[in-house]
Protein backbone atom coordinates (compact mmCIF):
# COMPACT_ATOMS: atom_id res chain seq x y z
CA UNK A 1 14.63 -4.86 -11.96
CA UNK A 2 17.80 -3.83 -12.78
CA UNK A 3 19.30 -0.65 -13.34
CA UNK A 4 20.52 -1.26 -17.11
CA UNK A 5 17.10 -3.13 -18.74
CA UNK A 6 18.50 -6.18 -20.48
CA UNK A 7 17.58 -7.32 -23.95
CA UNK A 8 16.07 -4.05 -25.29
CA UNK A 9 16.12 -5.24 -28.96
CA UNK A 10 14.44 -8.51 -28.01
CA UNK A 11 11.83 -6.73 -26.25
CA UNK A 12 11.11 -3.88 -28.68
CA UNK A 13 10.98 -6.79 -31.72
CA UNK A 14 6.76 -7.42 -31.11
CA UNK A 15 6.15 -3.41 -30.86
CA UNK A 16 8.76 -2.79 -34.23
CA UNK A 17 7.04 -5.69 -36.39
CA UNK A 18 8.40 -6.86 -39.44
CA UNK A 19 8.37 -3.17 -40.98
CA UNK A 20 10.04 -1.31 -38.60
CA UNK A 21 13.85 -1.56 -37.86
CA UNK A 22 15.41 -0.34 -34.54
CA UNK A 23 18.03 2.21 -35.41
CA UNK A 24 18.93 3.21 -31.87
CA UNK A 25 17.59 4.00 -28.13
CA UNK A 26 18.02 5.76 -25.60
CA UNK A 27 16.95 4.82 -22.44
CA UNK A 28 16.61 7.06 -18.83
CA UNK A 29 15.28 6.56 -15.06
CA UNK A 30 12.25 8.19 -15.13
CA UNK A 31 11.78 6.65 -10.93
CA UNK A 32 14.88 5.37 -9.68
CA UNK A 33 12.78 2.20 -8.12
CA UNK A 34 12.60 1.85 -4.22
CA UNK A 35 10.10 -0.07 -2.05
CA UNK A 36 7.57 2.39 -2.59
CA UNK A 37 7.43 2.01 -6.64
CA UNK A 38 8.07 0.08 -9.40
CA UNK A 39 11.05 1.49 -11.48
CA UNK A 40 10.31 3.11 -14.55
CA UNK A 41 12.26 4.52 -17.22
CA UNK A 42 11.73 7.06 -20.44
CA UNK A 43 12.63 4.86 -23.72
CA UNK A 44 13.16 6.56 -26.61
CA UNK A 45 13.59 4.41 -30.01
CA UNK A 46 14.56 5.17 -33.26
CA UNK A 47 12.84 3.48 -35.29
CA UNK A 48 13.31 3.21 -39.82
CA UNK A 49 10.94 1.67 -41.87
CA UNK A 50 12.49 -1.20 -44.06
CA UNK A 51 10.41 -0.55 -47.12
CA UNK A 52 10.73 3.48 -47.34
CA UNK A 53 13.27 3.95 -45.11
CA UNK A 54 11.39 6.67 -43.21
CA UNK A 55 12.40 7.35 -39.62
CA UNK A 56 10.00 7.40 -36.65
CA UNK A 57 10.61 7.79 -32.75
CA UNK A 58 8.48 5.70 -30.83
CA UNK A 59 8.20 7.49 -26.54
CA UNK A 60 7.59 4.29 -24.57
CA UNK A 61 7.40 4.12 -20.48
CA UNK A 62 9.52 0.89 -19.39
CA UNK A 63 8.12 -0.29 -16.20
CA UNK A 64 10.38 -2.83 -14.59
CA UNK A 65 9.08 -5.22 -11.65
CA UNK A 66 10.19 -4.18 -7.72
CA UNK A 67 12.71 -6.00 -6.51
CA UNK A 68 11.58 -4.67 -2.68
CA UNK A 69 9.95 -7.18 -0.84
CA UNK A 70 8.13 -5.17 2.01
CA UNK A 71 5.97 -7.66 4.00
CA UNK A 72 3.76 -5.31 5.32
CA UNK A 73 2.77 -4.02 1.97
CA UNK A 74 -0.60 -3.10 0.68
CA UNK A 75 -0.67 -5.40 -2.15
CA UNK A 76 1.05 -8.45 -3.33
CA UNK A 77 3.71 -7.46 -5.95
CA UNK A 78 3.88 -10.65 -8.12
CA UNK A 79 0.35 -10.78 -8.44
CA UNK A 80 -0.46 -7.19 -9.44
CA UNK A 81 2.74 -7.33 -11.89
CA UNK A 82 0.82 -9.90 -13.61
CA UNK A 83 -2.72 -8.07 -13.28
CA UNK A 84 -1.79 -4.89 -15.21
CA UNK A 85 -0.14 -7.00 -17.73
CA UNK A 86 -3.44 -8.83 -18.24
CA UNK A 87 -5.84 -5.31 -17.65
CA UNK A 88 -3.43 -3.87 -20.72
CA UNK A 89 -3.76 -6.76 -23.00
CA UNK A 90 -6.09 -9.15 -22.27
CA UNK A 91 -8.80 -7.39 -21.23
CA UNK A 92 -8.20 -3.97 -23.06
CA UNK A 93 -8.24 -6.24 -26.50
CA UNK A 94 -11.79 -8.14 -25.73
CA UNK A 95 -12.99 -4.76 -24.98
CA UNK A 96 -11.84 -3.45 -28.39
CA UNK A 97 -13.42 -6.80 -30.09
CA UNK A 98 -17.03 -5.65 -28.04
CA UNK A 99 -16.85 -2.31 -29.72
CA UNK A 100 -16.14 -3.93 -33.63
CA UNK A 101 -19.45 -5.69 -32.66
CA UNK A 102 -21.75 -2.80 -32.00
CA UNK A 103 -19.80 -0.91 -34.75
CA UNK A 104 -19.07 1.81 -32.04
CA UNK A 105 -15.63 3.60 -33.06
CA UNK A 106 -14.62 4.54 -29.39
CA UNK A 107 -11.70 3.27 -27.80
CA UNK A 108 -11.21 2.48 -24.58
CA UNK A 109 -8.92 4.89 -24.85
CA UNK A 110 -8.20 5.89 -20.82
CA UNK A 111 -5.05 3.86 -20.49
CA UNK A 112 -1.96 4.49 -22.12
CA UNK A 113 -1.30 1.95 -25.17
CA UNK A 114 0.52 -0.98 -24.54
CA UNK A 115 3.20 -2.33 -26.72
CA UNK A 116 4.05 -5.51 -24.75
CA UNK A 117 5.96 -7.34 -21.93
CA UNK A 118 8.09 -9.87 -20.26
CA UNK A 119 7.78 -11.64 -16.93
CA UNK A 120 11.71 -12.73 -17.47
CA UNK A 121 14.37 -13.34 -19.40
CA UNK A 122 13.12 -17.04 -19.18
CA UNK A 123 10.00 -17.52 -21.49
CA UNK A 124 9.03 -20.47 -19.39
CA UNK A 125 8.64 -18.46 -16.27
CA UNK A 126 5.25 -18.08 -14.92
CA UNK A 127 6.46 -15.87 -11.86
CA UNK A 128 7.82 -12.33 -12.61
CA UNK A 129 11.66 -11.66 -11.41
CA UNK A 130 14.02 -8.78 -11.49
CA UNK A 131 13.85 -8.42 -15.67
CA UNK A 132 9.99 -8.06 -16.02
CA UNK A 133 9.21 -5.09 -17.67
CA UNK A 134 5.89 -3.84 -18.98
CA UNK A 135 5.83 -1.52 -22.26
CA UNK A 136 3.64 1.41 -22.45
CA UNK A 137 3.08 4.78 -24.43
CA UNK A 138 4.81 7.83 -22.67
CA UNK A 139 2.10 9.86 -21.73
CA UNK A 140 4.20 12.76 -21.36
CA UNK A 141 5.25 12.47 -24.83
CA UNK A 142 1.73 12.41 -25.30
CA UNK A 143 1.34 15.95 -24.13
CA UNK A 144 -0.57 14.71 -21.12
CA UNK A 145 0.45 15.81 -17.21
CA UNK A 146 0.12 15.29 -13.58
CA UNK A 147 -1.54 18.18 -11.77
CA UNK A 148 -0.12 19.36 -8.79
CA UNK A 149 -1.46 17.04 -5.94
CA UNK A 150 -1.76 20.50 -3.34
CA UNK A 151 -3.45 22.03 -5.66
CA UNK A 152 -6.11 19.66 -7.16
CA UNK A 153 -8.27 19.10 -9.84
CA UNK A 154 -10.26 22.33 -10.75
CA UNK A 155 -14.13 22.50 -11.94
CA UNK A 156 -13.34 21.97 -15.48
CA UNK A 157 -10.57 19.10 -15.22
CA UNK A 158 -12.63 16.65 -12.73
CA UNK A 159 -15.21 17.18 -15.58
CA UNK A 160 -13.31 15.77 -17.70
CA UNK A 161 -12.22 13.17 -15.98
CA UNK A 162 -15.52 12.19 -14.44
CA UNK A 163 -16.40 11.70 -18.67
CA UNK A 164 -13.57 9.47 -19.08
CA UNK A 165 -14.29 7.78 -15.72
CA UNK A 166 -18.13 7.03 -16.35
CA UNK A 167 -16.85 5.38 -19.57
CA UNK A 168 -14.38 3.36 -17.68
CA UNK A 169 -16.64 1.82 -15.60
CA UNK A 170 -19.61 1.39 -18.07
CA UNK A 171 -18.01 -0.69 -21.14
CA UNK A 172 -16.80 -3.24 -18.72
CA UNK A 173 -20.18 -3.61 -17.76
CA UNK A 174 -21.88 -3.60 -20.53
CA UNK A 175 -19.27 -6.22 -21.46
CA UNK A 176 -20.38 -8.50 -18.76
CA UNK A 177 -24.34 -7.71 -18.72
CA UNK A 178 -23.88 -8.72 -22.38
CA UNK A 179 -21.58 -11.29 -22.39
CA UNK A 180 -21.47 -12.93 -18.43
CA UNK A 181 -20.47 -15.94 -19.10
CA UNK A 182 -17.19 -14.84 -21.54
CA UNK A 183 -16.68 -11.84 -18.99
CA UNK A 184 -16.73 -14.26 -16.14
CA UNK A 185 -14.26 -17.06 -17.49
CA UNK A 186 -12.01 -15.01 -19.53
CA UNK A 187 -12.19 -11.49 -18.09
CA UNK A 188 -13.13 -11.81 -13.90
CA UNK A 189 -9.87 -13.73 -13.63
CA UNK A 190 -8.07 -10.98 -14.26
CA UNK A 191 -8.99 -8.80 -11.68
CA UNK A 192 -8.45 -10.79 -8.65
CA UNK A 193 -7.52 -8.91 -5.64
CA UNK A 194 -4.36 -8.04 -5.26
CA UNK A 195 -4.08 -6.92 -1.88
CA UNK A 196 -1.91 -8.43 0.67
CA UNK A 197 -3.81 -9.97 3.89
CA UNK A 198 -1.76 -7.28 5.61
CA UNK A 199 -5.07 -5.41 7.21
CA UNK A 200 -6.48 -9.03 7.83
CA UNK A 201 -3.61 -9.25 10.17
CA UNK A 202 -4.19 -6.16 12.01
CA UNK A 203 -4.75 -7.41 15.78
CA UNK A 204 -7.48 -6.10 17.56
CA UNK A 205 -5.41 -3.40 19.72
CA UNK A 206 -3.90 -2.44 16.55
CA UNK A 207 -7.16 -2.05 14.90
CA UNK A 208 -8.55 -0.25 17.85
CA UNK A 209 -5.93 2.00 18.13
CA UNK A 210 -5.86 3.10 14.59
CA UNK A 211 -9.25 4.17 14.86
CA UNK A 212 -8.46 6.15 17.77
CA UNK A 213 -5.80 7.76 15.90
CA UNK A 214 -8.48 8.75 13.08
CA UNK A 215 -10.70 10.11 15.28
CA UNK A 216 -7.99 12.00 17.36
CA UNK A 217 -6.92 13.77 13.95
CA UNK A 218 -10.59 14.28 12.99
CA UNK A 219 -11.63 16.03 16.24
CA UNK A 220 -8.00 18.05 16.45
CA UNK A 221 -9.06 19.01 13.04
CA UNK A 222 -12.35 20.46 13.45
CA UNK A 223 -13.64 19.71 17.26
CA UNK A 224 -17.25 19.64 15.73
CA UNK A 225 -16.11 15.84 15.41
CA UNK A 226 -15.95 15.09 18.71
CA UNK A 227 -19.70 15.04 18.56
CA UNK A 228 -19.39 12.35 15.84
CA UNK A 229 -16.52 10.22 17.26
CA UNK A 230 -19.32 7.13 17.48
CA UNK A 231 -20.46 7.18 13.96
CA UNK A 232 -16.80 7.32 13.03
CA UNK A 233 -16.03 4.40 14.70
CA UNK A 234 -18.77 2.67 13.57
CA UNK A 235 -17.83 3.55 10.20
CA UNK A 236 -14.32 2.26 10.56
CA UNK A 237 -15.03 -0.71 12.36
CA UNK A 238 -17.41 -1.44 9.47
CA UNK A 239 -14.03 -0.94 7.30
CA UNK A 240 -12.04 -2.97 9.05
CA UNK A 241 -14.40 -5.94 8.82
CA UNK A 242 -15.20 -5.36 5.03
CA UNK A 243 -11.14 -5.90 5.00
CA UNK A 244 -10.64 -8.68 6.87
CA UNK A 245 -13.69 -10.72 5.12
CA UNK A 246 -14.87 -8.77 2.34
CA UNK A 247 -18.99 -9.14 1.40
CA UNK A 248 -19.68 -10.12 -1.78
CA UNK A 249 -20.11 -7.05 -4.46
CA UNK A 250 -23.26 -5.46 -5.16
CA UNK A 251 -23.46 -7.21 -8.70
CA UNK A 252 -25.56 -3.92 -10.36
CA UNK A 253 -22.61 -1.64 -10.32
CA UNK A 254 -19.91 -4.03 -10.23
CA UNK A 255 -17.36 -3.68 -13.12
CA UNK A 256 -13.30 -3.14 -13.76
CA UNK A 257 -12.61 -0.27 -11.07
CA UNK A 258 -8.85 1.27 -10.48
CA UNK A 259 -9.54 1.07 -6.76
CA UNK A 260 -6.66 3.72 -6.26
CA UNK A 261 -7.80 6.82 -8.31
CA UNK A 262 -6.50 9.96 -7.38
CA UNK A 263 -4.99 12.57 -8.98
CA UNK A 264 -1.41 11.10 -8.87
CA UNK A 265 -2.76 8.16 -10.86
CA UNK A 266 -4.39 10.39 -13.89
CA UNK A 267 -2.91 12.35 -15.98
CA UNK A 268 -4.56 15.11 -17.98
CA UNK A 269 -4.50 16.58 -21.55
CA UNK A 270 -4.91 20.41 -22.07
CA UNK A 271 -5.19 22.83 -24.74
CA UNK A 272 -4.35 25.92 -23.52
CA UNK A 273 -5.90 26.23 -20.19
CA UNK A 274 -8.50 23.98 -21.04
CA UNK A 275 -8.77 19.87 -20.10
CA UNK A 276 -9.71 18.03 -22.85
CA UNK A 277 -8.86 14.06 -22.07
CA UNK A 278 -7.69 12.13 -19.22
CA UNK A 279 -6.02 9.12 -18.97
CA UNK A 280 -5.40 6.92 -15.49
CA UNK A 281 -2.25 4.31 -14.75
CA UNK A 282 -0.80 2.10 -12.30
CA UNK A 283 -3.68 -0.73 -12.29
CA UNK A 284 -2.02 -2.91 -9.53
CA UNK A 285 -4.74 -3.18 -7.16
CA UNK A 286 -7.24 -2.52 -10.29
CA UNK A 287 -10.16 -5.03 -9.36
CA UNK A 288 -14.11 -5.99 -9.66
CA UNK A 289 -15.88 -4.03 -7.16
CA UNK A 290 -18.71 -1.32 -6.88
CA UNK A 291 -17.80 1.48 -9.29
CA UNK A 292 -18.68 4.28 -6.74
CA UNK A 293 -15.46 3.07 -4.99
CA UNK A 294 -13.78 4.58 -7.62
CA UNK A 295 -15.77 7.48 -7.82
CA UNK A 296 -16.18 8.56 -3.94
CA UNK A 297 -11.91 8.08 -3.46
CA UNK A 298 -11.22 10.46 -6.52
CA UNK A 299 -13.45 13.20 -5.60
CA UNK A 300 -12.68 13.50 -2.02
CA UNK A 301 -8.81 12.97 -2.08
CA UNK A 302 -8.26 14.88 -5.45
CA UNK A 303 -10.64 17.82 -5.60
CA UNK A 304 -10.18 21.02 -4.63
CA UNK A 305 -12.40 21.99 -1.52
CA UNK A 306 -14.37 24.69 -2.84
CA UNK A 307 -15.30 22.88 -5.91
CA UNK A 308 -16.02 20.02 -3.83
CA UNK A 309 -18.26 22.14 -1.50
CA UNK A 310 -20.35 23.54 -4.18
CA UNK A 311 -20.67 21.57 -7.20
CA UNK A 312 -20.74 18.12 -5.65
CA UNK A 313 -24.58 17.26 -6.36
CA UNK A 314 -23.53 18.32 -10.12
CA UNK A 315 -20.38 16.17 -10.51
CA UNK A 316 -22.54 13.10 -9.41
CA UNK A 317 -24.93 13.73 -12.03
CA UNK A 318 -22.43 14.24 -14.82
CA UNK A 319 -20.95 11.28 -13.60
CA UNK A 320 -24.33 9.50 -13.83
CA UNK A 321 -25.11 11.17 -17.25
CA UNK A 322 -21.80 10.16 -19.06
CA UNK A 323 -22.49 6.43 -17.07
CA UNK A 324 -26.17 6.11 -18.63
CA UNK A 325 -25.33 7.43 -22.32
CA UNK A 326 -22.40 4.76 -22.69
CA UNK A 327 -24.19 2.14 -21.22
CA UNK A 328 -27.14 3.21 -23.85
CA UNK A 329 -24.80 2.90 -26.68
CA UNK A 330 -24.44 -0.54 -25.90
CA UNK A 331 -28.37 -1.31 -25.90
CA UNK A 332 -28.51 -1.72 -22.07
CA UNK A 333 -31.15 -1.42 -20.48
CA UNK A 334 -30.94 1.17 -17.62
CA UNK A 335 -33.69 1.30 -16.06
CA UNK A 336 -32.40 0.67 -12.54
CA UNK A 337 -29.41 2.80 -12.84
CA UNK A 338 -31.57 5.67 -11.63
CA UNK A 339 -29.69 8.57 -9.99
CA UNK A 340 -31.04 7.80 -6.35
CA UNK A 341 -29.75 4.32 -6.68
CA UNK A 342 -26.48 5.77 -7.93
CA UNK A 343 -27.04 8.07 -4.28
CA UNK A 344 -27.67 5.08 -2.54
CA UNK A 345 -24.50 2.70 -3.86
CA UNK A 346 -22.50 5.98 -2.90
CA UNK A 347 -23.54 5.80 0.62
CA UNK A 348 -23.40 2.25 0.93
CA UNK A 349 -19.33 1.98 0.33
CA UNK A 350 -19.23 5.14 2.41
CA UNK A 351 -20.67 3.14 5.25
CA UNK A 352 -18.89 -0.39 4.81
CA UNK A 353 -15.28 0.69 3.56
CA UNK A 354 -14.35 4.23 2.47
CA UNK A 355 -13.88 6.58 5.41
CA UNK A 356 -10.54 4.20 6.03
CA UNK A 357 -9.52 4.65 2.57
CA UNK A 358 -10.07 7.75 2.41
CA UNK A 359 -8.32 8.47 6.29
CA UNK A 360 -5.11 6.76 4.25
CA UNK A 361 -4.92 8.40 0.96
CA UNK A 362 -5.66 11.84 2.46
CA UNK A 363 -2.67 11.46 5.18
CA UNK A 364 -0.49 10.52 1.77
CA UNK A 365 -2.19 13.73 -0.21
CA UNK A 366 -1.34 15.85 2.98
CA UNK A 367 2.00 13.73 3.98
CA UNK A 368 4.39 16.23 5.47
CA UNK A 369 7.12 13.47 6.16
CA UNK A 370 7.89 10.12 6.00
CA UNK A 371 5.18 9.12 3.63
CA UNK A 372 5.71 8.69 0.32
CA UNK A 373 3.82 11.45 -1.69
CA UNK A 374 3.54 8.99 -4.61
CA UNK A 375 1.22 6.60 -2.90
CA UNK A 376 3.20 3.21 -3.85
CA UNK A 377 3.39 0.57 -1.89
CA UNK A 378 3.70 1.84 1.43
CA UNK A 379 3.61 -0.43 4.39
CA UNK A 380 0.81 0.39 7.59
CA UNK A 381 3.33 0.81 9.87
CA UNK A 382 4.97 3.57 8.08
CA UNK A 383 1.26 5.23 7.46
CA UNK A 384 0.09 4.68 10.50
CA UNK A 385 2.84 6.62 12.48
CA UNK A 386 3.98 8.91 10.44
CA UNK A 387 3.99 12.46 11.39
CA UNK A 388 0.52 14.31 10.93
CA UNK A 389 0.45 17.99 9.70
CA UNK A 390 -2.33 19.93 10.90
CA UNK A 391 -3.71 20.12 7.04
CA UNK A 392 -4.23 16.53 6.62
CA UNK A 393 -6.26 16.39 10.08
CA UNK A 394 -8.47 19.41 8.84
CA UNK A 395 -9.28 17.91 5.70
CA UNK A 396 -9.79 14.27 7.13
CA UNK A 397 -12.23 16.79 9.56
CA UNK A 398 -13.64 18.03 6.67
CA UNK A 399 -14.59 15.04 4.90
CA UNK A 400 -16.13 13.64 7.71
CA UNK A 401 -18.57 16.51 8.34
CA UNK A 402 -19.55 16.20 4.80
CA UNK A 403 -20.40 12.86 5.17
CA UNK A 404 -22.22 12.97 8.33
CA UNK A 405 -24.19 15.85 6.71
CA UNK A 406 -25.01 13.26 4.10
CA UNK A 407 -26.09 10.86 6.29
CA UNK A 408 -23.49 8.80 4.86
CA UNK A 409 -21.91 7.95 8.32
């Protein structure tokens, strides 16, 4: 995209109506667009309705398509362009039509609004180029906020966001355990992977030597993990094969997931001091997959340590609470989400994929250089040799001993 976005009155037409007049914009970088991101700017629109002539200002989030090709990228950018577009509209308005049929007033109300988009300037393209833009509220006009990813979520805020999360991940599939056939023709479409076959490239030194590099950090971190340097391998050598041919999903707790969830993807509401709503962005690797994906990657890359060390056990069962009460408003029936089989999904994308996820997004949480703190579209190579701080190796240390502990690994 650009640096000037091109036909802003064309584009804002759909969000004004035939009400609403555009008065005048104004339009900033809010990211000034590199490989790493997609570039985004603040639009601010005056708008005046025809009829009483009132004025309005409508905050709206402009996020243009990355020009960047990186070919050792994480995810494929044309195809996760189009997902989000879809995951906004598509999918967030058959949602909305489930709820007017069980007469339940909730939104799904975790993503910012959308008020449209453009793959190009060319209404007959099917690819997006450098003018496709995708229209959403401002969030920060919104009063929500990005916590500070050294710090982390406290006690109270992943509360909240574990309430908004359990509701994420249980309309969808209430959606499709009332509806599969609609959810698999219209909706599952939508949330094909968007990954890049990058890791299914990996050679086998490379693979091998990027788990010794894990386990290097983990023991340098806490030498206590020298003792579990097998079951770390094993674990990421289960990883790396889930990559490279992924097993098919567990079907019971497979719905919509964000499959990159951490703190610099949700923002949060407060009053005062206190949380009160969350709401998550950047769905370009968004997919179908086992919702305790989701759940395991934003507790252990987002949480602060001591809350993580002590309240753990409760956080799952809030989680699991929230889960079962929205899937109960939907007359599911429940009776195999128990808790232990919540415990036991947990530990089964422990085992088969997340200690490498979690070994990636924790060197970005704890980057010191070289790394983009964002956690865009990096490329391996630049994660993979990047500079490691002793903080990021004591926490990947960390992490692992908890999950041994568990049993998990």
């Amino acid at each position: 995209m650009s640096q000037n976005v091109k036909q802003v009155d064309v584009l804002l037409a759909p969000v004004l109506g035939p009400y609403n007049q555009l008065v005048n914009y104004q339009m900033k970088p809010l990211h000034t667009g590199n490989e790493f991101k997609n570039p985004v700017y603040s639009l601010v629109a005056k708008v005046k309705d025809v009829d009483s002539h009132k004025e309005k200002t409508l905050n709206i989030v402009v996020k243009g398509f990355p020009v960047s090709r990186n070919p050792r990228a994480l995810y494929d950018v044309e195809v996760s362009f189009k997902k989000e577009i879809g995951i906004y509209d598509k999918f967030v308005n058959a949602i909305h039509e489930f709820h007017e049929e069980y007469g339940i007033s909730n939104k799904f109300d975790m993503l910012p609004l959308y008020y449209g988009s453009r793959l190009s300037l060319d209404p007959r393209a099917n690819a997006p180029d450098e003018n496709g833009v995708i229209l959403l509220e401002n969030l920060g006009a919104s009063g929500f906020k990005a916590v500070d990813r050294t710090v982390g979520f406290d006690l109270q805020t992943i509360q909240t966001v574990l309430h908004d999360l359990a509701a994420f991940h249980a309309i969808p599939l209430a959606y499709r355990l009332h509806k599969p056939q609609k959810f698999k023709q219209a909706l599952l479409p939508l949330l094909t992977p968007s990954e890049s076959s990058t890791l299914r490239k990996f050679t086998a030194n490379e693979e091998d030597s990027l788990r010794q590099q894990i386990v290097k950090s983990a023991v340098e971190g806490l030498p206590r993990c020298a003792l579990l340097a097998p079951r770390i391998t094993q674990a990421l050598e289960a990883a790396q094969s889930h990559f490279k041919k992924p097993p098919p999903v567990n079907e019971q707790y497979a719905t919509l997931i964000h499959n990159n969830l951490w703190l610099e993807n949700v923002l949060i509401k407060f009053t005062g001091s206190k949380p009160i709503k969350s709401k998550f962005v950047d769905f370009k690797i968004a997919t179908y997959d086992s919702l305790a994906k989701d759940l395991i990657f934003l507790l252990f890359s987002s949480v602060q340590k001591p809350v993580l060390d002590v309240h753990f056990d409760e956080l799952i069962e809030l989680y699991h609470k929230a889960f079962i009460q929205m899937l109960q408003r939907y007359e599911c029936d429940v009776s195999a989400y128990t808790l232990q089989s919540l415990y036991s999904e947990i530990g089964r994308v422990i085992r088969t994929s997340e200690v490498l996820r979690l070994s990636f997004i924790l060197k970005i949480v704890y980057a010191e250089r070289g790394v983009p703190k964002n956690g865009g579209n990096f490329d391996l190579d630049k994660l993979a040799h990047h500079s490691e701080g002793q903080e990021y190796k004591r926490r990947l240390a960390e992490t692992i001993n908890f999950l041994a502990d568990r049993d998990w690994i």
